[in-house]
Protein backbone atom coordinates (compact mmCIF):
# COMPACT_ATOMS: atom_id res chain seq x y z
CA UNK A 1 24.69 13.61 -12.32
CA UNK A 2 25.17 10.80 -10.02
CA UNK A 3 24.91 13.23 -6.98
CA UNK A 4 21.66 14.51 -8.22
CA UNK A 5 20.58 11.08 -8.44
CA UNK A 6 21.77 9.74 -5.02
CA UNK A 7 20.07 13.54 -3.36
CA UNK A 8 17.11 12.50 -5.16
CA UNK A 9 17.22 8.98 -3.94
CA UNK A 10 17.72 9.65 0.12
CA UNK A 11 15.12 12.15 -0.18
CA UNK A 12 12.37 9.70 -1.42
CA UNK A 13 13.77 6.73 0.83
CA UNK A 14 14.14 8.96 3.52
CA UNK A 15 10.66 10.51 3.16
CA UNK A 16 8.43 7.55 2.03
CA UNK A 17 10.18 4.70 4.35
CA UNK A 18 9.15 7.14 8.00
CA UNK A 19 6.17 8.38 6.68
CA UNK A 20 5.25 4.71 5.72
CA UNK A 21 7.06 3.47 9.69
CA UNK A 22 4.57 6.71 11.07
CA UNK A 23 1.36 5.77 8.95
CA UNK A 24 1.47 1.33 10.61
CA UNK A 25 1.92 3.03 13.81
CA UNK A 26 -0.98 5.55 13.77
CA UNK A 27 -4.96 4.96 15.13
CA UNK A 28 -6.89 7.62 15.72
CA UNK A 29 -8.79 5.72 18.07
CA UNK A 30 -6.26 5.25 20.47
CA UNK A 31 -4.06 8.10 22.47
CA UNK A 32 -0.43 6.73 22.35
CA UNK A 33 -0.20 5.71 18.38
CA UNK A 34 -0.27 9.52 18.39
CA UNK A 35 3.47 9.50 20.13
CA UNK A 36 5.19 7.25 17.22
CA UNK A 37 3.08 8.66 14.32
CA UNK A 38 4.56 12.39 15.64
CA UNK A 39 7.76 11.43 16.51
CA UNK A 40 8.58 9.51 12.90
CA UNK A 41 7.61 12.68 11.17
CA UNK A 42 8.89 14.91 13.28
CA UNK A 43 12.14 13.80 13.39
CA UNK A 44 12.84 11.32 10.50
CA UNK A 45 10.58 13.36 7.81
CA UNK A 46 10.53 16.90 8.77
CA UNK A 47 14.18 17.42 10.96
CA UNK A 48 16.13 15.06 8.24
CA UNK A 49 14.41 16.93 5.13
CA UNK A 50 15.37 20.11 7.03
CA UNK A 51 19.24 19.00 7.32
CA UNK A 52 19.46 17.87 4.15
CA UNK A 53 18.34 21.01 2.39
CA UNK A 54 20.36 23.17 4.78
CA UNK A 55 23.29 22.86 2.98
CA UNK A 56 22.01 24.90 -0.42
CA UNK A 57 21.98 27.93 2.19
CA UNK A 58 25.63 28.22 1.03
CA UNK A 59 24.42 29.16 -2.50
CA UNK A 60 22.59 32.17 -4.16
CA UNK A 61 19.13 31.28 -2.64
CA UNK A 62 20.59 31.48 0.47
CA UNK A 63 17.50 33.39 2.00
CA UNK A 64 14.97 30.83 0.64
CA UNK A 65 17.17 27.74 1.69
CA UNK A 66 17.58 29.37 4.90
CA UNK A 67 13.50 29.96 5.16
CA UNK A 68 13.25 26.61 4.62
CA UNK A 69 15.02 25.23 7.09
CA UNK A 70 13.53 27.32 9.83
CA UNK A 71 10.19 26.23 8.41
CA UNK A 72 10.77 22.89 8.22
CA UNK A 73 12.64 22.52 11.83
CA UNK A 74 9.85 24.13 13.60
CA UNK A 75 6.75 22.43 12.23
CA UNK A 76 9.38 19.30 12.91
CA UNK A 77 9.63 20.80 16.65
CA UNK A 78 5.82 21.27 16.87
CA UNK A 79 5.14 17.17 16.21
CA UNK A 80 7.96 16.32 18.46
CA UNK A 81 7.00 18.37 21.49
CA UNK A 82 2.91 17.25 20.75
CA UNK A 83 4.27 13.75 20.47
CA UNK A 84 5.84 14.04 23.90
CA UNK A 85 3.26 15.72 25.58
CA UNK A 86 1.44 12.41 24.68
CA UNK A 87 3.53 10.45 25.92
CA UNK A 88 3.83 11.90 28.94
CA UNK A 89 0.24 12.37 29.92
CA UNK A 90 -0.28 8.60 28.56
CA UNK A 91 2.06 7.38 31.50
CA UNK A 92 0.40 9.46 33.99
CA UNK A 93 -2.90 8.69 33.06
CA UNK A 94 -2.37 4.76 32.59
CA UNK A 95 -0.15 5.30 36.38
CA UNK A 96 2.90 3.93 34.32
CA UNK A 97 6.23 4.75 35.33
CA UNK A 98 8.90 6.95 33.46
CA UNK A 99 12.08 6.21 32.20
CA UNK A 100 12.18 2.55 32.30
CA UNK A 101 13.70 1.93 29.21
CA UNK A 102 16.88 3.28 27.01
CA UNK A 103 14.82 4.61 24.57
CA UNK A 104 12.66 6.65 27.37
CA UNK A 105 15.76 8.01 29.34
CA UNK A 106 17.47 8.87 25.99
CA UNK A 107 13.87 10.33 24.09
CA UNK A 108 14.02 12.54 27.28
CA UNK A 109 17.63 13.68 26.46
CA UNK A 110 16.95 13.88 22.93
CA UNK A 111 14.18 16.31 23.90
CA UNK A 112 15.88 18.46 25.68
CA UNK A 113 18.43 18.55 23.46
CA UNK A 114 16.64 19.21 20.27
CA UNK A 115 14.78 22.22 22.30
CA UNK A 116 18.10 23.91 22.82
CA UNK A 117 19.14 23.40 19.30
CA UNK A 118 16.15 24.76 18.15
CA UNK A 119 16.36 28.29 20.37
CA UNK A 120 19.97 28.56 19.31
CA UNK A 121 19.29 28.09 15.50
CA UNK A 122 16.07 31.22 16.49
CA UNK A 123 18.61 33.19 18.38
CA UNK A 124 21.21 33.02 15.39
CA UNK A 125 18.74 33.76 12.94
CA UNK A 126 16.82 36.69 14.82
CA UNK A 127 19.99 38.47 16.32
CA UNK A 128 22.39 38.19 13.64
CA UNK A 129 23.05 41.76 12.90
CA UNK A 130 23.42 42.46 16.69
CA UNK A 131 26.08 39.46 16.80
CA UNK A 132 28.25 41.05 13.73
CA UNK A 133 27.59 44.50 15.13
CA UNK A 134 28.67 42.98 18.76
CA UNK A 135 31.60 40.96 17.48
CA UNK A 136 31.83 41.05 14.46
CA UNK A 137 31.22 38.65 11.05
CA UNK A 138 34.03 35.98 12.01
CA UNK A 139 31.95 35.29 15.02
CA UNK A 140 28.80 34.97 13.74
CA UNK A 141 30.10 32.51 11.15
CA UNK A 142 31.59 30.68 14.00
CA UNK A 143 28.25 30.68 16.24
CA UNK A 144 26.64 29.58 12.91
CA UNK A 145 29.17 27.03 12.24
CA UNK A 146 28.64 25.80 16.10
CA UNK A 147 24.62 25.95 15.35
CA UNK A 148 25.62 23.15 12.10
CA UNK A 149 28.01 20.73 14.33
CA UNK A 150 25.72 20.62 17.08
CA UNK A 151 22.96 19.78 14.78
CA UNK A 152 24.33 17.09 13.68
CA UNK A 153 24.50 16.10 17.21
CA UNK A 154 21.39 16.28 17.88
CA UNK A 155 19.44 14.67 15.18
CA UNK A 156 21.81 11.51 15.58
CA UNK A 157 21.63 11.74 18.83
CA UNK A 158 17.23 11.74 18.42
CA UNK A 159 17.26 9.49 15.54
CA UNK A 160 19.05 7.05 18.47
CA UNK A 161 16.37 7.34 20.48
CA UNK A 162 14.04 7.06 17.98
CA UNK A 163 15.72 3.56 16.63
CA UNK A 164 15.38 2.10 20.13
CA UNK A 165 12.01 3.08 19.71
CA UNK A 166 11.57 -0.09 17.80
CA UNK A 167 12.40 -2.20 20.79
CA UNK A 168 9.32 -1.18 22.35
CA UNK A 169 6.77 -3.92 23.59
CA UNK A 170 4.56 -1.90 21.55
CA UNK A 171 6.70 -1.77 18.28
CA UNK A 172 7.44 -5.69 18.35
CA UNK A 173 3.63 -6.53 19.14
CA UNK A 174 2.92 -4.72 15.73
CA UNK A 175 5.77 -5.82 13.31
CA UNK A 176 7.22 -8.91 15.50
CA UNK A 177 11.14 -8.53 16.16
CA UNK A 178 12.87 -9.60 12.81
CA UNK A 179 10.83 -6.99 11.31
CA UNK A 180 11.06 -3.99 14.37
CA UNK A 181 15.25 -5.09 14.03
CA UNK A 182 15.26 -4.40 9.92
CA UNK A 183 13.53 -1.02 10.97
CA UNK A 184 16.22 -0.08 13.41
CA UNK A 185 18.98 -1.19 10.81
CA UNK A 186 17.29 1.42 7.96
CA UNK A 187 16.82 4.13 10.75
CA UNK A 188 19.95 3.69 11.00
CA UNK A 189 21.33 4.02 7.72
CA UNK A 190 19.15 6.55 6.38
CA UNK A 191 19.89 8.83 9.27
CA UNK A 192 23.92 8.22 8.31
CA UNK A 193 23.18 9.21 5.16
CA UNK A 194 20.94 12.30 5.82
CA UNK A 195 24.01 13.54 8.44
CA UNK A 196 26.98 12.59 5.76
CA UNK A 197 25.66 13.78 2.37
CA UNK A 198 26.71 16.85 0.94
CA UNK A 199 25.05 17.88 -2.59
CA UNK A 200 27.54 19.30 -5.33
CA UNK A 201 26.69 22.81 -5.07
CA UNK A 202 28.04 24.65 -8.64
CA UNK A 203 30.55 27.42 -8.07
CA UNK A 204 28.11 29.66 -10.37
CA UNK A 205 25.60 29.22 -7.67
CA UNK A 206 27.71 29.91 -4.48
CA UNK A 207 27.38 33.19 -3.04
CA UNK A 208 30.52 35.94 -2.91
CA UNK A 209 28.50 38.93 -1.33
CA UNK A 210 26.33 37.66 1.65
CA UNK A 211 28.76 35.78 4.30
CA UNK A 212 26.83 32.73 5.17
CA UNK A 213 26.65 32.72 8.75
CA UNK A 214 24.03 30.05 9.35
CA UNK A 215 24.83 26.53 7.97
CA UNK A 216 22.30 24.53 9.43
């Protein structure tokens, strides 16, 4: 079907064009490559594949789905906090200072953020039979419906912060600035379409006797 096709088709863009953004950027030979290599698959590979595929937890495979994401969101959360530990100890060791750009103050943010996200998704999926047993299944849906929204949040508000990321001296010394602006504008639109797309989920494959009470 054409929703097949178009899944099919953000996946591969979405997966080859940050990898490919993650592989320019790398050298092993030098410490801070190691910050945009991490942060590209982190975020745009790993955290968008993890979104994308959240939304088959609604059907039969629920558990696997569901597996999946956690997976995939903390091996994301693994490159992302490695990729900021680099790029903090880079600025203290070259005596640079911090947050002297948008895409510093808002990586910072996004950070932060994306931690909370992450120990909310852990809680939810950890404690959920002490949060029906505490108040019941309406709220867990609703904490797990919160845990979804919020994620949306997040990665837009990280893929930002990546995007600006572009602007970087060092980003513009290595693809020039029409070329560091095109990246920006497919960040941009791939991360739109990771967020908006929903896959056509069959009603044969939905499931009537688990409540789903973690979207995302």
């Amino acid at each position: 079907s054409v929703s097949l096709l178009m899944e099919k088709s953000l996946h591969a863009v979405s997966v080859l064009f940050f990898s490919g953004c993650g592989i320019v950027m790398f050298s092993p030979f030098s410490l801070f490559p190691y910050h945009p290599f991490l942060m590209v698959l982190g975020y745009g590979v790993l955290m968008g594949e993890a979104i994308l595929f959240s939304r088959y937890i609604k059907s039969r495979q629920r558990k696997w789905w569901l597996q999946f994401h956690l997976i995939a969101q903390l091996l994301g959360f693994l490159l992302v906090t490695i990729a900021f530990s680099v790029i903090v100890y880079s600025k203290i060791e070259r005596g640079k200072l911090h947050f002297q750009s948008w895409h510093a103050f808002l990586g910072v943010l996004a950070y932060v953020y994306t931690s909370m996200q992450v120990a909310f998704g852990l809680f939810i999926y950890y404690f959920r039979k002490k949060l029906i047993k505490w108040k019941g299944v309406p709220f867990a849906v609703q904490a797990s419906r919160l845990h979804g929204y919020s994620g949306i949040v997040s990665h837009g508000f990280s893929m930002t912060a990546l995007a600006l990321g572009y602007c970087s001296n060092f980003a513009r010394s290595l693809f020039g600035y029409q070329v560091s602006s095109l990246l920006i504008f497919f960040t941009i639109v791939i991360t739109i379409g990771v967020l908006l797309f929903k896959p056509e989920v069959s009603k044969t494959s939905k499931t009537t006797s688990v409540p789903n009470i973690t979207e995302s």
